[in-house]
PDB file of N, CA and C in Angstrom:
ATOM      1  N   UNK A   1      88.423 200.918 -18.449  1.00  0.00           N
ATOM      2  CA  UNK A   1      89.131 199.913 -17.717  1.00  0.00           C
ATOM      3  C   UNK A   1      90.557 200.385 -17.395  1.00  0.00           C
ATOM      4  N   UNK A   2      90.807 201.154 -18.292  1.00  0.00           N
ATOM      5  CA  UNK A   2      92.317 201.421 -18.130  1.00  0.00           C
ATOM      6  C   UNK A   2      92.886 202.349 -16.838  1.00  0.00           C
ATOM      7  N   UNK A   3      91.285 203.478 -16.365  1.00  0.00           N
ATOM      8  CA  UNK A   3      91.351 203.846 -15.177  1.00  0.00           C
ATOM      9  C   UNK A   3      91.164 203.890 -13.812  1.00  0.00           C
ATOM     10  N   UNK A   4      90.512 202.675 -13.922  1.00  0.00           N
ATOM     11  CA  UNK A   4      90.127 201.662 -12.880  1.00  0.00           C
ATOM     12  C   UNK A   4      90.900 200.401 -12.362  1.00  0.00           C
ATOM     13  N   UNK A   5      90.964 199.898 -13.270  1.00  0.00           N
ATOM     14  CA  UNK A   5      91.328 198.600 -13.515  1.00  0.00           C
ATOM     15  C   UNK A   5      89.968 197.153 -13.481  1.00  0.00           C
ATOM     16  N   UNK A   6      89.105 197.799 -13.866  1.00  0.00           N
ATOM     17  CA  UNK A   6      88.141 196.441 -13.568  1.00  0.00           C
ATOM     18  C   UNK A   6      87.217 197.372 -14.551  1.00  0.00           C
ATOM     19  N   UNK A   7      86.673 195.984 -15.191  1.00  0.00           N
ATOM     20  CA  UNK A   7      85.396 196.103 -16.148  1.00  0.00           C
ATOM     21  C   UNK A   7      84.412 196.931 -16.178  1.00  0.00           C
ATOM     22  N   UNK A   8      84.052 197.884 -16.538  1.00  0.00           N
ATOM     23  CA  UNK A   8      82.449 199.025 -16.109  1.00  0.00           C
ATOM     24  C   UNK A   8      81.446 197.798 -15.157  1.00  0.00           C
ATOM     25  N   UNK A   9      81.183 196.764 -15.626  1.00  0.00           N
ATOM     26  CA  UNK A   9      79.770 196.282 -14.673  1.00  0.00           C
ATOM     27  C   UNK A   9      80.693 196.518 -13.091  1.00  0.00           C
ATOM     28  N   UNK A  10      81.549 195.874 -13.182  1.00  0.00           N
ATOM     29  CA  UNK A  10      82.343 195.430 -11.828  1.00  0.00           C
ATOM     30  C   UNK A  10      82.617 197.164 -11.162  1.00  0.00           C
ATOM     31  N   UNK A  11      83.218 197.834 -11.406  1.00  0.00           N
ATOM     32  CA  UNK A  11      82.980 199.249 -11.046  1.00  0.00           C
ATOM     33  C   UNK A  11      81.614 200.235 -10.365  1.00  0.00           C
ATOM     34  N   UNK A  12      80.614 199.511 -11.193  1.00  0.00           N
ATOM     35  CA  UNK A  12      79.077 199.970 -11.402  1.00  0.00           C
ATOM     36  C   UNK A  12      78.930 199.518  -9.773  1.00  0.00           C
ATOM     37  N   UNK A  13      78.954 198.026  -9.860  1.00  0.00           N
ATOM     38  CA  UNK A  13      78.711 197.374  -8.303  1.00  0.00           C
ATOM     39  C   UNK A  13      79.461 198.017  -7.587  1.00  0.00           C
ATOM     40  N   UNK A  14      81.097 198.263  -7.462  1.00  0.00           N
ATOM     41  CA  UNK A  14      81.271 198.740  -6.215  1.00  0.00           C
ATOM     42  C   UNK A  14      80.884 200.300  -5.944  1.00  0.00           C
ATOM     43  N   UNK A  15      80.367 201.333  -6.816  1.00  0.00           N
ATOM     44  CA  UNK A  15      79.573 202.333  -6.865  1.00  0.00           C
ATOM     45  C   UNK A  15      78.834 202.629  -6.053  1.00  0.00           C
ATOM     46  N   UNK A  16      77.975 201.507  -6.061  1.00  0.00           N
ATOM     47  CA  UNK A  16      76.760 200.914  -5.923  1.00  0.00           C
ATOM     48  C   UNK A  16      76.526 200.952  -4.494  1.00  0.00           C
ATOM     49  N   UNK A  17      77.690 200.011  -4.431  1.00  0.00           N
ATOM     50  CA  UNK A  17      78.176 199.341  -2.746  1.00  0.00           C
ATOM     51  C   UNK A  17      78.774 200.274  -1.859  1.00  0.00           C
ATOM     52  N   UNK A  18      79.281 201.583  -2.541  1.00  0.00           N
ATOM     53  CA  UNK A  18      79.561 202.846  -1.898  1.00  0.00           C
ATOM     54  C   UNK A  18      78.387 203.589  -1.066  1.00  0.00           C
ATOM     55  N   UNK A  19      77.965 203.722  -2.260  1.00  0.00           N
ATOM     56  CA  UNK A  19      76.746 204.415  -2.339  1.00  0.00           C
ATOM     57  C   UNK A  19      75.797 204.321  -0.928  1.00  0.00           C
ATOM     58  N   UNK A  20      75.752 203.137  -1.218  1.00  0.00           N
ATOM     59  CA  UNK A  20      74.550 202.195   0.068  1.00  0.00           C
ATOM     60  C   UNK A  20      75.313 202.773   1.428  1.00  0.00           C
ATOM     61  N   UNK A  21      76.240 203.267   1.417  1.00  0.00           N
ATOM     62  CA  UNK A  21      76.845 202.947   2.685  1.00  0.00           C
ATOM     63  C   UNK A  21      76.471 204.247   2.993  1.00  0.00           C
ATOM     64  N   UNK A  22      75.784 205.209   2.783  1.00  0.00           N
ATOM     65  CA  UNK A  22      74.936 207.066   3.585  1.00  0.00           C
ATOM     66  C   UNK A  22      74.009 206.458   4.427  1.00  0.00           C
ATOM     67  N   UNK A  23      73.854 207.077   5.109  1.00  0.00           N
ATOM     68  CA  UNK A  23      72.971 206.692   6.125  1.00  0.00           C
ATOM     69  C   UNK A  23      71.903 206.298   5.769  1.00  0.00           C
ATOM     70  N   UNK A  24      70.805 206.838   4.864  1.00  0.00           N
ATOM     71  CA  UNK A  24      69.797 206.329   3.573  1.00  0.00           C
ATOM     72  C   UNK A  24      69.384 205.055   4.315  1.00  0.00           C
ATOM     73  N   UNK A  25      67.947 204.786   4.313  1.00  0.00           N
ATOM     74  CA  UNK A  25      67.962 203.574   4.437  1.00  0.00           C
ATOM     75  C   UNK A  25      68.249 202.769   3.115  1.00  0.00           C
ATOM     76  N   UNK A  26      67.749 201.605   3.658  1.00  0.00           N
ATOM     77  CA  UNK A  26      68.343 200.225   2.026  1.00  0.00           C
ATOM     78  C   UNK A  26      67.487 200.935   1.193  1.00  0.00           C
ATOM     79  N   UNK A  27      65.830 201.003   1.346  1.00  0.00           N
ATOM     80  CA  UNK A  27      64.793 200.865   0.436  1.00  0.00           C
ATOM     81  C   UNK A  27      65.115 202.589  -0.347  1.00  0.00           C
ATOM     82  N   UNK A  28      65.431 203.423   0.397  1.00  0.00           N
ATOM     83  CA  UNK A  28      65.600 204.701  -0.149  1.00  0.00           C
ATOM     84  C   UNK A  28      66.536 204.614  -1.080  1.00  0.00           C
ATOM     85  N   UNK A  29      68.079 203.850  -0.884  1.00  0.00           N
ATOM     86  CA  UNK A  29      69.050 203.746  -1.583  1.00  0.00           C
ATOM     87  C   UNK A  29      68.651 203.007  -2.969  1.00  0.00           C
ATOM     88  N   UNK A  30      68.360 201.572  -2.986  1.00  0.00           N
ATOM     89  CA  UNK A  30      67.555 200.987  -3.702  1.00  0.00           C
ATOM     90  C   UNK A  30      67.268 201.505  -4.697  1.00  0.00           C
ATOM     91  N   UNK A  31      65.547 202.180  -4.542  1.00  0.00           N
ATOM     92  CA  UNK A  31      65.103 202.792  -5.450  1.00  0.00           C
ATOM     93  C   UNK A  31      66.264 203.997  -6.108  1.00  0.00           C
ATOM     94  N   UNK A  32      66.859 204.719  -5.170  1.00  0.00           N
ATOM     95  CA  UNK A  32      67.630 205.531  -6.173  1.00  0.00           C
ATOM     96  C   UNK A  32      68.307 205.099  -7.090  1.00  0.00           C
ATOM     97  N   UNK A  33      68.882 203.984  -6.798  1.00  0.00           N
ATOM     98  CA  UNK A  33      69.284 202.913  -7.429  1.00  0.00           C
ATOM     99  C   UNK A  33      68.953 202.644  -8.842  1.00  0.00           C
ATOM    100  N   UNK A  34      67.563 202.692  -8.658  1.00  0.00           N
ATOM    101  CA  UNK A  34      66.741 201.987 -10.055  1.00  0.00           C
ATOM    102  C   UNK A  34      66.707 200.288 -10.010  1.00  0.00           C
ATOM    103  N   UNK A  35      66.602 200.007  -8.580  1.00  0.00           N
ATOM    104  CA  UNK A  35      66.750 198.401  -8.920  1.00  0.00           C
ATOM    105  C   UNK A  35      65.243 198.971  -8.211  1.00  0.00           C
ATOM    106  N   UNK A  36      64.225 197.955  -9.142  1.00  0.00           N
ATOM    107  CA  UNK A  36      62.758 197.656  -9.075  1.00  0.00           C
ATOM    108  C   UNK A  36      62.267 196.957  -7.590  1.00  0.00           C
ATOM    109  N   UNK A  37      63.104 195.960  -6.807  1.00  0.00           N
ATOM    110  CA  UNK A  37      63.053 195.486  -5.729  1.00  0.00           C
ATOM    111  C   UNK A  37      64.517 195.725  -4.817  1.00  0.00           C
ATOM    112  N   UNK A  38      63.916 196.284  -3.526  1.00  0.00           N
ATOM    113  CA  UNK A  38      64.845 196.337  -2.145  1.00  0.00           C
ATOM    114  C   UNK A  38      65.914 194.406  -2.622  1.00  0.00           C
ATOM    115  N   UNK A  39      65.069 193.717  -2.669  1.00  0.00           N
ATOM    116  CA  UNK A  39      65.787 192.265  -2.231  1.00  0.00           C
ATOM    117  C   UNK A  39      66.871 191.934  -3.616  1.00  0.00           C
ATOM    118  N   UNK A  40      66.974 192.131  -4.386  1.00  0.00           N
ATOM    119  CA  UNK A  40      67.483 192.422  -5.582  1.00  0.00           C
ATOM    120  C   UNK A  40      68.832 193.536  -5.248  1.00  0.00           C
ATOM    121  N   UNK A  41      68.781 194.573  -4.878  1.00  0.00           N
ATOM    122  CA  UNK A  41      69.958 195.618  -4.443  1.00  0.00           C
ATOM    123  C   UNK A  41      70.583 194.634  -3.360  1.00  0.00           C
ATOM    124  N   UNK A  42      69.569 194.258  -2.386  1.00  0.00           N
ATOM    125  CA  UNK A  42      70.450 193.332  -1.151  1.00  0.00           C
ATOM    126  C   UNK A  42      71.236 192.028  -1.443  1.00  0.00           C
ATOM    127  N   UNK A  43      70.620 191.904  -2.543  1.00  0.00           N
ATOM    128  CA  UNK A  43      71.307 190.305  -2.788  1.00  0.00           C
ATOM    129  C   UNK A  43      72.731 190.746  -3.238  1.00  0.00           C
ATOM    130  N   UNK A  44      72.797 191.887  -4.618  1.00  0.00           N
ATOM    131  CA  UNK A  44      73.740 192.584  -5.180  1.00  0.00           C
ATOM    132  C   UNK A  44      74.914 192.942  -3.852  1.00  0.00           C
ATOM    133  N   UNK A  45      74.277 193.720  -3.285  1.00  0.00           N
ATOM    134  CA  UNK A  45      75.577 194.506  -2.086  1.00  0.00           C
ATOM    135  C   UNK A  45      75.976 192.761  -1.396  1.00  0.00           C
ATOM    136  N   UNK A  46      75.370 192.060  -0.976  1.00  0.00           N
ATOM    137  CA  UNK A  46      75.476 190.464  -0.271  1.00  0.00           C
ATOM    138  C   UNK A  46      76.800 189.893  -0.755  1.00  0.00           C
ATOM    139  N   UNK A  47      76.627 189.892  -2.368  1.00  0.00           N
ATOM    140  CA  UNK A  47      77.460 189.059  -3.267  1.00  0.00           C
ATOM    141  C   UNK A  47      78.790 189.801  -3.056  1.00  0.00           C
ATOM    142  N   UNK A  48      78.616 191.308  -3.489  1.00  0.00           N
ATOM    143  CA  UNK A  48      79.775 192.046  -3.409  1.00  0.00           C
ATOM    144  C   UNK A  48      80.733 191.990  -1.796  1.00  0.00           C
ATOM    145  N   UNK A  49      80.264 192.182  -0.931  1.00  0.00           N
ATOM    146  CA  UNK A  49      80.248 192.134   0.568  1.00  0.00           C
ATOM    147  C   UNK A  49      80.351 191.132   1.244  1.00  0.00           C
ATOM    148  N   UNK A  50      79.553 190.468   1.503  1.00  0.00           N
ATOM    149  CA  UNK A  50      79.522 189.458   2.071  1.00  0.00           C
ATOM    150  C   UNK A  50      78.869 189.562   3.179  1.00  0.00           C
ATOM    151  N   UNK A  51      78.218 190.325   3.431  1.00  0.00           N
ATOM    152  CA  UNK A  51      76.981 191.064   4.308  1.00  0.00           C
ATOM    153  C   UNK A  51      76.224 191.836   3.809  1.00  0.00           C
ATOM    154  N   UNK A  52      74.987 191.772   4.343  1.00  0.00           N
ATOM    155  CA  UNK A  52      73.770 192.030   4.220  1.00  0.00           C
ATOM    156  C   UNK A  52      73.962 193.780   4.432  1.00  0.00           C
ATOM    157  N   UNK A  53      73.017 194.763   4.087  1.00  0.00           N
ATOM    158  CA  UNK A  53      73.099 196.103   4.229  1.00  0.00           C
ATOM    159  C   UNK A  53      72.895 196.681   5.302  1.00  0.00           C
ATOM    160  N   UNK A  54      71.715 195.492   5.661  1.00  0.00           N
ATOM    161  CA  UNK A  54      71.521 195.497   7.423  1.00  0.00           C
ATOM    162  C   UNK A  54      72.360 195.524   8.270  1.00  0.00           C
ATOM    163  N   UNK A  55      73.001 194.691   8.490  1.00  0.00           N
ATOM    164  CA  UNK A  55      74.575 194.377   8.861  1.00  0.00           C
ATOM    165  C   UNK A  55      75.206 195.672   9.082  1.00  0.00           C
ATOM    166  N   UNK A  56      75.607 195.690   8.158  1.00  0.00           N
ATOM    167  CA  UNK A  56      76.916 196.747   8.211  1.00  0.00           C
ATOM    168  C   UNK A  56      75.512 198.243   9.049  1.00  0.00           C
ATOM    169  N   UNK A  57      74.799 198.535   8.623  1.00  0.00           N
ATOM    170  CA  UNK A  57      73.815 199.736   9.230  1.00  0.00           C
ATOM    171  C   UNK A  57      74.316 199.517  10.950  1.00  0.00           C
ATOM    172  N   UNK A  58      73.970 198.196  11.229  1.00  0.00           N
ATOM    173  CA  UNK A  58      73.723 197.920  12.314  1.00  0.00           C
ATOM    174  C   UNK A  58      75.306 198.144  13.510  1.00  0.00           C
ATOM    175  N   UNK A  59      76.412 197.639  12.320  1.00  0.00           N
ATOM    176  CA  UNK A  59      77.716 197.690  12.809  1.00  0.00           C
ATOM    177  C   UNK A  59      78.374 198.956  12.874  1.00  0.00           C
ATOM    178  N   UNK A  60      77.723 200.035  12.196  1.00  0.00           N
ATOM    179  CA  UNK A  60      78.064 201.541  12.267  1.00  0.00           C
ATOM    180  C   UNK A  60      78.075 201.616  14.247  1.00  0.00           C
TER     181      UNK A  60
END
């Protein structure tokens, strides 16, 4: 925390939310992920974001 400033989970997500953003589709990212369901990673990046993964793909 001390090199971040935010909690490991909270870090993990914006990682996460980095991450997603390679060209990769969702479902490729996802699974690399280790989240078991696409809709589960989307809800995650949603909360963090405030858009969908689609979205932003689409807004590139």
């Amino acid at each position: 925390m001390a090199e971040t400033g935010m909690p490991p989970s909270k870090w993990l997500r914006h990682a996460r939310v980095l991450r997603a953003m390679s060209p990769q589709s969702v479902t490729s990212v996802a699974f690399d992920m280790a989240y078991e369901a696409t809709s589960a990673f989307s809800y995650m990046f949603r909360q963090t974001l405030g858009v969908s993964p689609r979205e932003v793909l689409r807004n590139r």
